[in-house]
Protein backbone atom coordinates (compact mmCIF):
# COMPACT_ATOMS: atom_id res chain seq x y z
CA UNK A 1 0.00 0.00 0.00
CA UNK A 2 1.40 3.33 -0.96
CA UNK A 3 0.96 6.39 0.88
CA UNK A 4 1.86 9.81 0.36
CA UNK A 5 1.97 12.33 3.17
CA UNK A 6 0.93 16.02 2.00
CA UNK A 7 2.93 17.11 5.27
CA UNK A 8 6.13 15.77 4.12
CA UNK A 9 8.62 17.71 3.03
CA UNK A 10 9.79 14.92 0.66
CA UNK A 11 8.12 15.92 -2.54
CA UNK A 12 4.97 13.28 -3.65
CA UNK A 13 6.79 11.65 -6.40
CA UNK A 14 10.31 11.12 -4.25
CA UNK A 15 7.61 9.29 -1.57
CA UNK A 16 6.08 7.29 -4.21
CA UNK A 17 9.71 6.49 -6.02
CA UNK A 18 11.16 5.13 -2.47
CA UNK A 19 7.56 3.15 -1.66
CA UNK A 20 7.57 1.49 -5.00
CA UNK A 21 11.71 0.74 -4.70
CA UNK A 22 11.04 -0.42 -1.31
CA UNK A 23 8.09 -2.80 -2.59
CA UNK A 24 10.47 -3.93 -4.69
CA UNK A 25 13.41 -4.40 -2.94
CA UNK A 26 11.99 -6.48 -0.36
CA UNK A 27 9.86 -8.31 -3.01
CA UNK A 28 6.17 -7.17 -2.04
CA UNK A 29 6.27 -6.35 -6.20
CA UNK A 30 7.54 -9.24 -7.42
CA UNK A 31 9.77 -9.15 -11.02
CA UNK A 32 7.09 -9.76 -13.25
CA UNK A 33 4.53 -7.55 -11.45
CA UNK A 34 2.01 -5.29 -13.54
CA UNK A 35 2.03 -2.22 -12.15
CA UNK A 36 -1.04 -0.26 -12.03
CA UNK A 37 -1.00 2.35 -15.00
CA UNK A 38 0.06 6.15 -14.49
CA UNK A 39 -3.54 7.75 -14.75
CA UNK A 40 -4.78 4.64 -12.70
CA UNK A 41 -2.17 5.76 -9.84
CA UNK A 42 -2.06 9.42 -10.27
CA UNK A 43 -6.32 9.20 -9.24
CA UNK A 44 -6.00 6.20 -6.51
CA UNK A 45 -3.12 8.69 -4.70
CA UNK A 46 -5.13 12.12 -5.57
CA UNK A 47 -2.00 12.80 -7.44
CA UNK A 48 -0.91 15.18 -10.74
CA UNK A 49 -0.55 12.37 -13.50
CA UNK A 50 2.96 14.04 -13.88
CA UNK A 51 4.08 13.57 -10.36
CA UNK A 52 3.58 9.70 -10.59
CA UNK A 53 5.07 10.14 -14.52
CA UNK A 54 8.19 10.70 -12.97
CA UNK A 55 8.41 8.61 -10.12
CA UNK A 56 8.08 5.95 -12.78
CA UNK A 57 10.64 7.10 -14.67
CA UNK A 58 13.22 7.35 -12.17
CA UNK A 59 13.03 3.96 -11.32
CA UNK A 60 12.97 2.97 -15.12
CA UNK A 61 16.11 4.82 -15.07
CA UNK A 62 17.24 2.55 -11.79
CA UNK A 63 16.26 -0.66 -13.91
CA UNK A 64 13.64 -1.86 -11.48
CA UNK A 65 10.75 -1.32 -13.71
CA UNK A 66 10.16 -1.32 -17.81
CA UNK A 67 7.91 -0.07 -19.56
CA UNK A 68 6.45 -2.33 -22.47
CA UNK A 69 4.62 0.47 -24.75
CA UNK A 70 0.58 0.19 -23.83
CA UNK A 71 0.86 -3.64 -22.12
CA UNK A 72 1.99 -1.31 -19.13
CA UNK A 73 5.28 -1.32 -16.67
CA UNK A 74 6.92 -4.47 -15.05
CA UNK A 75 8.86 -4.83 -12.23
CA UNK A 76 12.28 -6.04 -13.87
CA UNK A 77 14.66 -8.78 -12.48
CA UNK A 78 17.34 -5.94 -11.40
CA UNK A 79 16.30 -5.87 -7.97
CA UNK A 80 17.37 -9.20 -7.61
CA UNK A 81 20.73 -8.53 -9.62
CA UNK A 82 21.53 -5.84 -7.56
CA UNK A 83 21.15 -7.52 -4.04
CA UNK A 84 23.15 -10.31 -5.47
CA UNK A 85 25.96 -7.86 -6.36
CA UNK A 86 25.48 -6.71 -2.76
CA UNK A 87 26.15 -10.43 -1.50
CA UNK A 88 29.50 -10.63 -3.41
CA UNK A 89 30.66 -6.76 -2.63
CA UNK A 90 29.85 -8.20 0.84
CA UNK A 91 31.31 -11.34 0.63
CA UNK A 92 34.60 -9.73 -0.57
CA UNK A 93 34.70 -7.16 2.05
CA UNK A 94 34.66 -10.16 4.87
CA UNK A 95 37.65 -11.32 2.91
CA UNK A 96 39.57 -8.10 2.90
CA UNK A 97 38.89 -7.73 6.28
CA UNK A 98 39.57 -10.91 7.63
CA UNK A 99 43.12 -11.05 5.88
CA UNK A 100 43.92 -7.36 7.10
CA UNK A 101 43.07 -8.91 10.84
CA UNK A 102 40.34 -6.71 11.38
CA UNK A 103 37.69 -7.58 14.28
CA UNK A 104 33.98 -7.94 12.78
CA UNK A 105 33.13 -4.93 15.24
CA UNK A 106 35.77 -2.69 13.14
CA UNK A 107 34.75 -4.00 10.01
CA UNK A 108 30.92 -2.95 10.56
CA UNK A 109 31.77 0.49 12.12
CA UNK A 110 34.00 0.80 8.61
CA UNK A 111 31.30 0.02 6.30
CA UNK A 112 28.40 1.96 8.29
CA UNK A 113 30.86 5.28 8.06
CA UNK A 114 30.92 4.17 4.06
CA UNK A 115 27.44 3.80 4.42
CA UNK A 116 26.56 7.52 5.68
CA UNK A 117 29.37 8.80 3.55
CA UNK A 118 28.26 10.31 0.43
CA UNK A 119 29.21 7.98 -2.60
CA UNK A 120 31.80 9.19 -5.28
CA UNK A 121 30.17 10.37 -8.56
CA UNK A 122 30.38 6.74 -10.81
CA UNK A 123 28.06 8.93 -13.40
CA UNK A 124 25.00 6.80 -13.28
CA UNK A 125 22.80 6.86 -10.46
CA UNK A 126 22.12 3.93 -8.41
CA UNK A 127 18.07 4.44 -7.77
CA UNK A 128 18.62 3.43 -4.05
CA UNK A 129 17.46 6.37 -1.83
């Protein structure tokens, strides 16, 4: 269920972009999911058919979701590619670490000051947010 809070200062479609990618992520859309159509949205949220427009296309733009002409957009399989890519950035992390001695406690405050860090530019966006 999305919802958008007027009172947010997070604008509508950044609210609906991060619901949707969250849906995804944790696989409440599953790859292969219809979603519901722009105009469809845009009147079930009370919101400007532009607003969900380009919530849509952002995550188009992250790969979670196509768009197939009129059949309508799809969750894609790149949710599931990405948290895979996670696993094995992870996995090799543990490695480094481990073979530079490092205590698990070290390693995690590490990676959660990477975390909060802002990421270098790489020139294409990564959609997570």
């Amino acid at each position: 269920m999305i919802v958008i809070d007027a009172a947010s200062p997070v604008p509508p479609f950044e609210q609906l972009r991060a619901q949707l990618a969250g849906q995804i992520h944790d696989r409440t859309l599953a790859v292969g999911a219809r979603l519901p159509t722009i105009r469809r949205l845009a009147a079930d949220l009370g919101l400007a058919v532009n607003t969900v427009g380009r919530a849509y296309r952002e995550l188009e733009e992250a790969g979670l979701i196509e768009t197939r002409g009129r059949a309508g957009s799809f969750v894609t399989a790149a949710g599931e590619e990405t948290r895979e890519r996670a696993r094995r950035a992870a996995a090799d992390y543990a490695s480094t670490v481990a073979a530079l001695g490092l205590g698990a406690e070290e390693a995690l405050r590490i990676a959660e000051a990477a975390l909060r860090s802002p990421a270098p530019s790489t020139g294409t966006s990564s959609g997570h947010g």
